[in-house]
PDB file of N, CA and C in Angstrom:
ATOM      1  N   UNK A   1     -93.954  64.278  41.376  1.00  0.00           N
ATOM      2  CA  UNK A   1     -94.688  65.448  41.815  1.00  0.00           C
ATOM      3  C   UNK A   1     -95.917  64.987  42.588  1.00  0.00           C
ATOM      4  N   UNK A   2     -96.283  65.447  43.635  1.00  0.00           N
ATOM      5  CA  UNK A   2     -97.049  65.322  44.792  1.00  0.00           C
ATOM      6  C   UNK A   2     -98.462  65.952  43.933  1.00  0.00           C
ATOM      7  N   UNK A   3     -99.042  65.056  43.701  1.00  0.00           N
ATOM      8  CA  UNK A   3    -100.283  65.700  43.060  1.00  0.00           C
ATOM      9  C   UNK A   3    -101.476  66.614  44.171  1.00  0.00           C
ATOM     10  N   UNK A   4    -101.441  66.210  45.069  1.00  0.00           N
ATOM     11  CA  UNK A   4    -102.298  66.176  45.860  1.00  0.00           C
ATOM     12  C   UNK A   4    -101.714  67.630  46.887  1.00  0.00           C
ATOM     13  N   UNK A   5    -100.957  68.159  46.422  1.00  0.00           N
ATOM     14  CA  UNK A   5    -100.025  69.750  47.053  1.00  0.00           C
ATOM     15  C   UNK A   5    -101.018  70.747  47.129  1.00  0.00           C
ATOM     16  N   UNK A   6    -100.704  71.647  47.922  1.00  0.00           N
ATOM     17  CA  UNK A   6    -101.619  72.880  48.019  1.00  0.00           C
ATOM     18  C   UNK A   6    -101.130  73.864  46.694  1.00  0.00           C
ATOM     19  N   UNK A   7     -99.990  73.267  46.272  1.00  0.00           N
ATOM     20  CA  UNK A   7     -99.452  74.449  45.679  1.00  0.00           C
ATOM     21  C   UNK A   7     -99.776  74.359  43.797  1.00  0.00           C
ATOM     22  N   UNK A   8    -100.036  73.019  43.891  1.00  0.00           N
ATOM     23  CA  UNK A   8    -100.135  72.012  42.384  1.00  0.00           C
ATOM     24  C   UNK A   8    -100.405  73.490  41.129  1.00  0.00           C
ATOM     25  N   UNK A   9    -101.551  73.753  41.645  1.00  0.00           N
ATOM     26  CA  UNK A   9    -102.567  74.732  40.517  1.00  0.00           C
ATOM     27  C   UNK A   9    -101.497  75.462  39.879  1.00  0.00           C
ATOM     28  N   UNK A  10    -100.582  76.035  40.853  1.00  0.00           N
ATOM     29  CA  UNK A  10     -99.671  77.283  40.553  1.00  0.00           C
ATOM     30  C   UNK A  10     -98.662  76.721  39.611  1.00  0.00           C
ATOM     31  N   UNK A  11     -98.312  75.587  39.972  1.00  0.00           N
ATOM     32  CA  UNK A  11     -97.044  74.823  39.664  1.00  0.00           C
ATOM     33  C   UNK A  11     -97.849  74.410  37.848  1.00  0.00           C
ATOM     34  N   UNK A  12     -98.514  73.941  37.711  1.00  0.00           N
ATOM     35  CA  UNK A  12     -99.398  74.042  36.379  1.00  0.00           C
ATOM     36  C   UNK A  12     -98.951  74.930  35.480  1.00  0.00           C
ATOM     37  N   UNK A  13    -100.076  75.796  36.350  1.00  0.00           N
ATOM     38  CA  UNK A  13    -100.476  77.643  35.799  1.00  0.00           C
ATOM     39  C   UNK A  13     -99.106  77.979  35.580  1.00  0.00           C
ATOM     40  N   UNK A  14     -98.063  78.094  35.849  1.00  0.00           N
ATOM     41  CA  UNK A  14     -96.743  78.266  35.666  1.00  0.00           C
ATOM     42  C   UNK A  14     -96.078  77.826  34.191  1.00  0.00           C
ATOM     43  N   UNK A  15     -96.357  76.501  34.185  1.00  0.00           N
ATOM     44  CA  UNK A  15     -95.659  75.563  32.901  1.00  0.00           C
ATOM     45  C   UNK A  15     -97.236  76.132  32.112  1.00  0.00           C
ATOM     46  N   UNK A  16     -97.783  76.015  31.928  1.00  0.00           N
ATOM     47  CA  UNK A  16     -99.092  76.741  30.921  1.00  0.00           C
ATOM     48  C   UNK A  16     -98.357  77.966  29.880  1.00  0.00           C
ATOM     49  N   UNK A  17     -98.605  79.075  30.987  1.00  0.00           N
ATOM     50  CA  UNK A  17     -97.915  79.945  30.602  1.00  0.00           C
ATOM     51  C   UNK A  17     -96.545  80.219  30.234  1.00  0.00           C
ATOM     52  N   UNK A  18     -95.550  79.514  30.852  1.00  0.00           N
ATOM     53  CA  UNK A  18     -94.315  79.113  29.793  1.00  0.00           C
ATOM     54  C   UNK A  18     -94.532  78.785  28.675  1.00  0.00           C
ATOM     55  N   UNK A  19     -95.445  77.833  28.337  1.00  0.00           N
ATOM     56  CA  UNK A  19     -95.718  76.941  27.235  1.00  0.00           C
ATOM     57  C   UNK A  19     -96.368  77.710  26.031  1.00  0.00           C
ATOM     58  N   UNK A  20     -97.075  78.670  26.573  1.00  0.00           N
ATOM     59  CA  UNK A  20     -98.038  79.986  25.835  1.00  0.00           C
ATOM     60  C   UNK A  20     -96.999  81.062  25.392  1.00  0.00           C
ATOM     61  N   UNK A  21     -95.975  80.855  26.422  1.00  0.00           N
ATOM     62  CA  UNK A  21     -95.305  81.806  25.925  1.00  0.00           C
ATOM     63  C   UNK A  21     -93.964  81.456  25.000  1.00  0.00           C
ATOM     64  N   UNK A  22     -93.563  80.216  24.816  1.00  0.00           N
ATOM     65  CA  UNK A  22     -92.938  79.805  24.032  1.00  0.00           C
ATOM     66  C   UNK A  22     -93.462  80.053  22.895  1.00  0.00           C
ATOM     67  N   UNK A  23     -94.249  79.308  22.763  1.00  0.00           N
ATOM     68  CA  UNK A  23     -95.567  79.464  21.247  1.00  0.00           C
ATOM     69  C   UNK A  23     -95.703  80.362  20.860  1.00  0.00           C
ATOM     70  N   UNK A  24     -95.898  81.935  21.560  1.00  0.00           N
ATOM     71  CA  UNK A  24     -95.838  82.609  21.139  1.00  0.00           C
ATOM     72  C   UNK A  24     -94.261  83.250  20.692  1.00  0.00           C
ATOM     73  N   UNK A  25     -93.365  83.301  21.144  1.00  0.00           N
ATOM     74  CA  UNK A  25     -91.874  83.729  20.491  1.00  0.00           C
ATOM     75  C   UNK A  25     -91.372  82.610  19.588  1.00  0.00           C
ATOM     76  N   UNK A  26     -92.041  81.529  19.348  1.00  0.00           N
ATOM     77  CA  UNK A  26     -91.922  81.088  18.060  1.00  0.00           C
ATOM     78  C   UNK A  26     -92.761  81.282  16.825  1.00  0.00           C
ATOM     79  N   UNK A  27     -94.203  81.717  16.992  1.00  0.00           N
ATOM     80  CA  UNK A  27     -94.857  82.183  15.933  1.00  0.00           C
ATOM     81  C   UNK A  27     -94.286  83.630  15.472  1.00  0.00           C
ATOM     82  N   UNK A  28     -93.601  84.603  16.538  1.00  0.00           N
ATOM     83  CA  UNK A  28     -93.575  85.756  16.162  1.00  0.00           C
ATOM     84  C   UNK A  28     -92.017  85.933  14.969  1.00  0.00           C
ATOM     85  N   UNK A  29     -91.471  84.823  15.491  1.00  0.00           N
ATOM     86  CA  UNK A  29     -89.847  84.686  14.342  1.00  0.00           C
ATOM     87  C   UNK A  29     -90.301  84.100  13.381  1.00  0.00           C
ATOM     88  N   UNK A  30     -91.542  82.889  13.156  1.00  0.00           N
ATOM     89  CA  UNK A  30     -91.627  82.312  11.757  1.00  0.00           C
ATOM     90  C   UNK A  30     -92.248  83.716  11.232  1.00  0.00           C
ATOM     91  N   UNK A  31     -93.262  84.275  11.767  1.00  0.00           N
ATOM     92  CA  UNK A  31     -93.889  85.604  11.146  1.00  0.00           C
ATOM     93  C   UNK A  31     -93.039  86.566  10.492  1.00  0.00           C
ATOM     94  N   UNK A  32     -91.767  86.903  11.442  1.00  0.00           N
ATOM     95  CA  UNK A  32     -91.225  88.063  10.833  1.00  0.00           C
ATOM     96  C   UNK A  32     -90.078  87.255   9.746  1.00  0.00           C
ATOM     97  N   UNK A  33     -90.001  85.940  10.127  1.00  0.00           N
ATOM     98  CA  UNK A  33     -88.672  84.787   8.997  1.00  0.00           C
ATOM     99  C   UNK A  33     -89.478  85.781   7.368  1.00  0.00           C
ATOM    100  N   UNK A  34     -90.538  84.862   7.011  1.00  0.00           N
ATOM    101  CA  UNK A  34     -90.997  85.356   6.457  1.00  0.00           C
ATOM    102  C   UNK A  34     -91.775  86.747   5.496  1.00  0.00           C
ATOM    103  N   UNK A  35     -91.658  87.818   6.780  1.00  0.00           N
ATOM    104  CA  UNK A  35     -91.577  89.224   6.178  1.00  0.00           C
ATOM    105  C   UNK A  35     -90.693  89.367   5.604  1.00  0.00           C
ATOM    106  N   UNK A  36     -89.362  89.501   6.173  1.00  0.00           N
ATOM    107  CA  UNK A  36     -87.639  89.383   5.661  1.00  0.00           C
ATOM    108  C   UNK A  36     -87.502  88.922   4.833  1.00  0.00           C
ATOM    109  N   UNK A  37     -88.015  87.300   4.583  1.00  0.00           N
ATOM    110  CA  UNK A  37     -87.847  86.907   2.872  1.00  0.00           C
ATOM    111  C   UNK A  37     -88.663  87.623   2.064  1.00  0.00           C
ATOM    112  N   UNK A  38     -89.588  87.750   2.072  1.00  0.00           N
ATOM    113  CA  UNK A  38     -90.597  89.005   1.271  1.00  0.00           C
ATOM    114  C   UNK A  38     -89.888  90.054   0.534  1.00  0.00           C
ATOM    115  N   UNK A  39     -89.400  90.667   2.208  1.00  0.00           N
ATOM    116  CA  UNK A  39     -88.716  91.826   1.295  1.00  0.00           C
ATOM    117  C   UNK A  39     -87.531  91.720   1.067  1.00  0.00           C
ATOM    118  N   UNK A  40     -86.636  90.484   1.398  1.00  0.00           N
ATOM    119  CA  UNK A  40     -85.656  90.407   0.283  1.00  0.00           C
ATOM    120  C   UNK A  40     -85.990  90.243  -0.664  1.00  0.00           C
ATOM    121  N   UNK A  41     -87.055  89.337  -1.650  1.00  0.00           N
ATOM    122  CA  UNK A  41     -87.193  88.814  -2.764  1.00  0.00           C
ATOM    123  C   UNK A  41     -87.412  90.132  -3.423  1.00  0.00           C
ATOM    124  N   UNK A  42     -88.599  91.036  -2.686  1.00  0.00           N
ATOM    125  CA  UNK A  42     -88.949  92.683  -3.508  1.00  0.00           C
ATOM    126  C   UNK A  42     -87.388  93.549  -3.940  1.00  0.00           C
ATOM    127  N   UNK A  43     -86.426  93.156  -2.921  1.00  0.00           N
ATOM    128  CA  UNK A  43     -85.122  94.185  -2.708  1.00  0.00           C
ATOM    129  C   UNK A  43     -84.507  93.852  -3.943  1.00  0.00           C
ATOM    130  N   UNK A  44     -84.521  92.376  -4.413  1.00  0.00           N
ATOM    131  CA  UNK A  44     -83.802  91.542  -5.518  1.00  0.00           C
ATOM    132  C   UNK A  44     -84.477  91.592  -6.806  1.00  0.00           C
ATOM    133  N   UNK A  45     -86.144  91.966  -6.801  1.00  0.00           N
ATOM    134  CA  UNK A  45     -86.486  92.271  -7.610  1.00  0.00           C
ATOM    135  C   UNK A  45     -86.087  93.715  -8.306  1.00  0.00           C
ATOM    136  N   UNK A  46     -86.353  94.894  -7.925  1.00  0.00           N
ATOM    137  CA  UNK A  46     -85.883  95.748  -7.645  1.00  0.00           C
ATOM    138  C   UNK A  46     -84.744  96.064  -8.227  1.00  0.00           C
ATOM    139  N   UNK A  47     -83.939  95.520  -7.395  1.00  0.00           N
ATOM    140  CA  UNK A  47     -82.054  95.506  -8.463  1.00  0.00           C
ATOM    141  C   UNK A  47     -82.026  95.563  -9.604  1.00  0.00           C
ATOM    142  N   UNK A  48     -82.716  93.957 -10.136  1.00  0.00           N
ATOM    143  CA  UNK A  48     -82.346  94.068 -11.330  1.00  0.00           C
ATOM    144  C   UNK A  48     -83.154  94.749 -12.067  1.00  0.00           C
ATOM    145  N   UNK A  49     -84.491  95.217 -11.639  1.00  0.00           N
ATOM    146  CA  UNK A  49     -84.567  96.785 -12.754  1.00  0.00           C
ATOM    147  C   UNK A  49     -83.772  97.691 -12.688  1.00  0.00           C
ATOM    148  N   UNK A  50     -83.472  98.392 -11.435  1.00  0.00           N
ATOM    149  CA  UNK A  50     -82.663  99.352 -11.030  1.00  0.00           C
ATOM    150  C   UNK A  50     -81.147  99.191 -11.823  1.00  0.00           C
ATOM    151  N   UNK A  51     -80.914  98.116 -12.050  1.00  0.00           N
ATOM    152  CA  UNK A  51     -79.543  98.396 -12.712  1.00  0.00           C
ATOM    153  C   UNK A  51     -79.477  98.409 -14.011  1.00  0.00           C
ATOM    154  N   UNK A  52     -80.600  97.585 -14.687  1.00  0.00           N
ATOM    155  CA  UNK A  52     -80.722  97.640 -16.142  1.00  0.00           C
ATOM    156  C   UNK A  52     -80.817  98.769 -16.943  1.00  0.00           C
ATOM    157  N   UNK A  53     -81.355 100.464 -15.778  1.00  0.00           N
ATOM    158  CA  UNK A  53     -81.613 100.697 -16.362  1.00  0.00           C
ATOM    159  C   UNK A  53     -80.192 101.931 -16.478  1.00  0.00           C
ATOM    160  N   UNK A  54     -79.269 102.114 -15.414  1.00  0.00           N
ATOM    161  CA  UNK A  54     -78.315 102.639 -15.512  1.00  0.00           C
ATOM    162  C   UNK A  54     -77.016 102.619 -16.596  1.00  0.00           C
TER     163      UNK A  54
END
């Protein structure tokens, strides 16, 4: 890569924001990974009152 390009900044600013935006659609799946186990564990809790008491 031609460092010295008129165009360099963009070509950067480009991979930056890819990079920002990767990061971000991977924080947002560990975030929700984790809601989902949450409320499975509540859903499983749950059950087994719910059935004990039928």
């Amino acid at each position: 890569m031609d460092w010295n390009a008129a165009h360099v900044a963009f070509v950067v600013a480009a991979y930056a924001v890819s990079f920002a935006g990767l990061i971000l659609l991977a924080t947002c799946v560990l975030i929700r990974d984790r809601k989902l186990k949450r409320q499975i564990a509540a859903l499983e809790r749950n059950k087994g009152s719910k059935h004990g008491r039928g």
